[in-house]
PDB file of N, CA and C in Angstrom:
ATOM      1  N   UNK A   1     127.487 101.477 -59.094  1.00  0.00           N
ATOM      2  CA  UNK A   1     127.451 102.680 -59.883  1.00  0.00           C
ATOM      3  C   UNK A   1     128.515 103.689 -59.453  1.00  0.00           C
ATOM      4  N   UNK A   2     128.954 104.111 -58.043  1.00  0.00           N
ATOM      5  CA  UNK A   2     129.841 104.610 -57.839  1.00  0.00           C
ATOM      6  C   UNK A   2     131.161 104.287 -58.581  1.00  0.00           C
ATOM      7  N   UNK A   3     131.587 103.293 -58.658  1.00  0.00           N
ATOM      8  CA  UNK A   3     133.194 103.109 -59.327  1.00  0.00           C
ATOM      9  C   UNK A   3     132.872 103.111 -60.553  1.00  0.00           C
ATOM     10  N   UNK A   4     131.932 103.775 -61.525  1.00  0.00           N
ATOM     11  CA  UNK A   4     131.888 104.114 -62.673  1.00  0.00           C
ATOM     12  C   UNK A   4     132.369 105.221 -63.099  1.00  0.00           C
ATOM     13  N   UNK A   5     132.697 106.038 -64.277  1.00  0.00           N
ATOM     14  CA  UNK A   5     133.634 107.271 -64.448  1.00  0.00           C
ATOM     15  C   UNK A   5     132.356 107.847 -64.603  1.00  0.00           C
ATOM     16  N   UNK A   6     132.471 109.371 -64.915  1.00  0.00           N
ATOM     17  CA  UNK A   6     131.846 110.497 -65.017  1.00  0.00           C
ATOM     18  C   UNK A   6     131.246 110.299 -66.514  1.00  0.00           C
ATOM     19  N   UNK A   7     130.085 110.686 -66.571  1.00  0.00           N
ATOM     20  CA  UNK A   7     129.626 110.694 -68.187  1.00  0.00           C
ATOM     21  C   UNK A   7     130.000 111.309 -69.033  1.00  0.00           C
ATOM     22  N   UNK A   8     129.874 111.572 -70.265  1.00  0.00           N
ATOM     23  CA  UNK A   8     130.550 111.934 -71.335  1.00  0.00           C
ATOM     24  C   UNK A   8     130.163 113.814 -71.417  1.00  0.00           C
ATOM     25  N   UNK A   9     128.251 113.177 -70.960  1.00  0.00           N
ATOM     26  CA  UNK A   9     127.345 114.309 -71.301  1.00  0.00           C
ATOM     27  C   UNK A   9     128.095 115.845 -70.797  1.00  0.00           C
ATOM     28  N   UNK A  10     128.653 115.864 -69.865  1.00  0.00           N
ATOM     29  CA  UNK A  10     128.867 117.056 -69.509  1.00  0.00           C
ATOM     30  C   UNK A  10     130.326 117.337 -70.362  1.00  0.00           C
ATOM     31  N   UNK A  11     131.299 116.830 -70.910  1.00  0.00           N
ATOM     32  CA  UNK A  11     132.086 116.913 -71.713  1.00  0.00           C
ATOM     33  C   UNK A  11     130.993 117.744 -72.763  1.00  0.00           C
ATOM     34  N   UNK A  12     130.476 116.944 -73.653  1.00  0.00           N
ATOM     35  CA  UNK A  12     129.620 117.786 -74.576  1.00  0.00           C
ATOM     36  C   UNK A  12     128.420 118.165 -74.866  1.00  0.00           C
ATOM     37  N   UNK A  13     128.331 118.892 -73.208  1.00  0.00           N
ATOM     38  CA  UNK A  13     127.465 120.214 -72.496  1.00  0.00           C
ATOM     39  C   UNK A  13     128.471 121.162 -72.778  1.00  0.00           C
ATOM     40  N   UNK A  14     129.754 120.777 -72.383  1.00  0.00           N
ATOM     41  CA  UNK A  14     130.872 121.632 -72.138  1.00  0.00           C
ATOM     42  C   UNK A  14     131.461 122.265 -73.479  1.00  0.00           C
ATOM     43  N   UNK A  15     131.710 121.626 -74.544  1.00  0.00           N
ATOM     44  CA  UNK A  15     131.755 121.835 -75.461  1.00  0.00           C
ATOM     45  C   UNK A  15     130.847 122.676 -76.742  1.00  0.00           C
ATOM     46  N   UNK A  16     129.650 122.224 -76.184  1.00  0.00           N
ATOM     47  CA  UNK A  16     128.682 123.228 -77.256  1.00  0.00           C
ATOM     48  C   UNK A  16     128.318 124.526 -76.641  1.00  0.00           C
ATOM     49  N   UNK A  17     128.876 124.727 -75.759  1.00  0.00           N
ATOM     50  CA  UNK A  17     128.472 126.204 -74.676  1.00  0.00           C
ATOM     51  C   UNK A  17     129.759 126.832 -74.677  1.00  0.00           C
ATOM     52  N   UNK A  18     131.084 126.143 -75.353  1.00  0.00           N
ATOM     53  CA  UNK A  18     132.080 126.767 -74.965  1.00  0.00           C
ATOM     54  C   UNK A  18     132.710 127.202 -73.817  1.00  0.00           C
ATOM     55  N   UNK A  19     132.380 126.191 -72.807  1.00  0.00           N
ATOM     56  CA  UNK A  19     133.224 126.942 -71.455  1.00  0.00           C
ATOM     57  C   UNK A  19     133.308 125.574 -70.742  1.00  0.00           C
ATOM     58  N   UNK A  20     134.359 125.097 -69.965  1.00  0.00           N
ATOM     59  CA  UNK A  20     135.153 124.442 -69.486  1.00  0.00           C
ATOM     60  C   UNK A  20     135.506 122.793 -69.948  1.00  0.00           C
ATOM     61  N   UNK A  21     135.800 123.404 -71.457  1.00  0.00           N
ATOM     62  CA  UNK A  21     135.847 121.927 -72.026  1.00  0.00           C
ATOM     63  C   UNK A  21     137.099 121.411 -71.487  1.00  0.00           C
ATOM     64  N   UNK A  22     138.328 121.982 -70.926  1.00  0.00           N
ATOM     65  CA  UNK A  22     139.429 121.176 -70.677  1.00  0.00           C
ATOM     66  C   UNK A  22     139.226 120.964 -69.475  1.00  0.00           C
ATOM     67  N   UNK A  23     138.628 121.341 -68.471  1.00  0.00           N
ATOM     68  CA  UNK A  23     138.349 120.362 -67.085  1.00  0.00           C
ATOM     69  C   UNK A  23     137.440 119.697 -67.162  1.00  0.00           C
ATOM     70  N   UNK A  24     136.596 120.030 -67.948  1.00  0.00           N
ATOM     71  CA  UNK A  24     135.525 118.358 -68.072  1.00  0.00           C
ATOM     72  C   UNK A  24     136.387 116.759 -68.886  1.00  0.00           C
ATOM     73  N   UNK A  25     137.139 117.314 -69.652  1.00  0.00           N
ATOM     74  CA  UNK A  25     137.459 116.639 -70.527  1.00  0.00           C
ATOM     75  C   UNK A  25     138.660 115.599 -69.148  1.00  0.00           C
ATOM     76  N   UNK A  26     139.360 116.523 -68.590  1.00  0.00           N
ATOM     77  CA  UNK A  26     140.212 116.139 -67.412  1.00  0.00           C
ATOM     78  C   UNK A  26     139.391 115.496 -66.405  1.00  0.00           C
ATOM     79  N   UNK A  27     138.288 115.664 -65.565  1.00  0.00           N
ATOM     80  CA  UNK A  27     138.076 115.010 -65.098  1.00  0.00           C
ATOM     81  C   UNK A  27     137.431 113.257 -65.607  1.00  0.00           C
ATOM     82  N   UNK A  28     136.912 113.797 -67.090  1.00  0.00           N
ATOM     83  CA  UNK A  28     136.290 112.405 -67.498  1.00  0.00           C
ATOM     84  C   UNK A  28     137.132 111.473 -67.633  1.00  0.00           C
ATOM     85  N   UNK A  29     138.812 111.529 -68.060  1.00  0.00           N
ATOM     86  CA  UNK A  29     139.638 110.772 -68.323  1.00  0.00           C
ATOM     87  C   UNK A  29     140.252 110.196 -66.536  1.00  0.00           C
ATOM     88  N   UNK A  30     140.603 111.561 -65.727  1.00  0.00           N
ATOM     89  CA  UNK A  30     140.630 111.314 -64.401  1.00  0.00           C
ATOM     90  C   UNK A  30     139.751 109.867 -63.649  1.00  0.00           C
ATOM     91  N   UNK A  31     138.497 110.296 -63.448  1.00  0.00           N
ATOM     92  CA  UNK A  31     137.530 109.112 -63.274  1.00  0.00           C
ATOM     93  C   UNK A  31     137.304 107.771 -64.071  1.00  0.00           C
ATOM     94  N   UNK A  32     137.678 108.106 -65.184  1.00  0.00           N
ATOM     95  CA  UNK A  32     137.663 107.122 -65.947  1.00  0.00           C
ATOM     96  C   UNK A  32     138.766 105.753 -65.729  1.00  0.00           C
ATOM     97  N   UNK A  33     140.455 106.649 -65.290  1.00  0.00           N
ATOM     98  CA  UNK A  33     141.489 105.794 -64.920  1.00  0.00           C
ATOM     99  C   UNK A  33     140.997 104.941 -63.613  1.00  0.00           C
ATOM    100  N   UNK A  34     140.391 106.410 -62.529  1.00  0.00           N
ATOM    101  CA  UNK A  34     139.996 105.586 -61.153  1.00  0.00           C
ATOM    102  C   UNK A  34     139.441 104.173 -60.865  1.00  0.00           C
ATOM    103  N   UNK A  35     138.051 104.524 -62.325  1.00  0.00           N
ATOM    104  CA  UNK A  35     137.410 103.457 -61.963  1.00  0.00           C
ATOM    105  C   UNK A  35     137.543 102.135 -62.864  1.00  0.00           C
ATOM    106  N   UNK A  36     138.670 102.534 -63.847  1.00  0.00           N
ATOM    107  CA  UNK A  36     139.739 100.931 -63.859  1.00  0.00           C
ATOM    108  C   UNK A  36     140.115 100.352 -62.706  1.00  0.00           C
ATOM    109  N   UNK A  37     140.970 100.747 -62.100  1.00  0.00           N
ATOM    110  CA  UNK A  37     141.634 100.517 -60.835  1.00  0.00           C
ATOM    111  C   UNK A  37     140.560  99.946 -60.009  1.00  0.00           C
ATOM    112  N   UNK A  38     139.611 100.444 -59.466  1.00  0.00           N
ATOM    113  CA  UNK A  38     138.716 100.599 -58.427  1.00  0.00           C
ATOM    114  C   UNK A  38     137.671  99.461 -59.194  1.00  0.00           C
ATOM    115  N   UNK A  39     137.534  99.007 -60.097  1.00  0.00           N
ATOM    116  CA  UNK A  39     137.079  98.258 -61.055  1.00  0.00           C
ATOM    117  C   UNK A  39     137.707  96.564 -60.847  1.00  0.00           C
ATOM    118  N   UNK A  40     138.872  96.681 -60.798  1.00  0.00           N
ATOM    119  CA  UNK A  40     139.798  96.185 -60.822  1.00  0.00           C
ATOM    120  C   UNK A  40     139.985  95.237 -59.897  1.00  0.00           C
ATOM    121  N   UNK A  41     140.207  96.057 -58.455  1.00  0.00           N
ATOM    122  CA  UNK A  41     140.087  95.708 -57.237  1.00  0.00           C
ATOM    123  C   UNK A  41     139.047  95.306 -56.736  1.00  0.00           C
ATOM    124  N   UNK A  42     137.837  95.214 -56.651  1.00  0.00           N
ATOM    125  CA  UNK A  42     136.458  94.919 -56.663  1.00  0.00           C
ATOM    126  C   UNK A  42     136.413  93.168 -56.979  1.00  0.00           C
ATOM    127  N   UNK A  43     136.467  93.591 -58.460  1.00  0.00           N
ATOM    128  CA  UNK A  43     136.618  92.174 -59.391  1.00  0.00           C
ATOM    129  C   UNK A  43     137.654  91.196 -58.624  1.00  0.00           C
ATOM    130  N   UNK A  44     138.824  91.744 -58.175  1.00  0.00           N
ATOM    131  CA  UNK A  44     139.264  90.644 -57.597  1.00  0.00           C
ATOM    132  C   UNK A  44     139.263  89.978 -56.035  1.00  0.00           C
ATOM    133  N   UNK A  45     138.577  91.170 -55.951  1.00  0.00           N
ATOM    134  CA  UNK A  45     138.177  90.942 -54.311  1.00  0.00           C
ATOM    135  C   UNK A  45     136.974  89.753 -54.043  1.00  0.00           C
ATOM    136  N   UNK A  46     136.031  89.903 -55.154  1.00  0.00           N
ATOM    137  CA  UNK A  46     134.465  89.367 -55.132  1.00  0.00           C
ATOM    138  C   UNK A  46     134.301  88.775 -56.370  1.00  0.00           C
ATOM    139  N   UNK A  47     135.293  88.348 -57.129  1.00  0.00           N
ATOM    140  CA  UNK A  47     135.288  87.485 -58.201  1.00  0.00           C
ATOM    141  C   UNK A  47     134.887  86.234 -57.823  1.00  0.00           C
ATOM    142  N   UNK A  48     135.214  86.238 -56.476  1.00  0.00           N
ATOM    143  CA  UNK A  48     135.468  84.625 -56.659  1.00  0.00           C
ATOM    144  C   UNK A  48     133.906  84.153 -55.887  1.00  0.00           C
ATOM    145  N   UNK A  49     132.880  84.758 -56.034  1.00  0.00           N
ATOM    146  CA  UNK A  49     131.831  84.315 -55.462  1.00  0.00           C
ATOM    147  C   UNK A  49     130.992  83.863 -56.239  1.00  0.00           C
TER     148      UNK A  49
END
């Protein structure tokens, strides 16, 4: 569960309250790249079991 990205929900928490939709929106895409990568590396580390 850790190398999963950030949920959407607080994006649109963020959005219907009007206040910090562009750093939610930044971090969801942020985490989201990480846990390709980190996704990535995992899979090929322990794929082969």
């Amino acid at each position: 569960m850790t190398a999963l990205p950030t949920g959407t929900g607080a994006f649109v928490l963020a959005q219907r309250y009007g206040v910090y939709g562009d750093q939610t929106s930044a971090v969801t895409l942020l985490t989201t790249v990480i846990s390709v990568l980190t996704l990535s590396v995992l899979f090929s580390l322990f794929g082969g079991l």
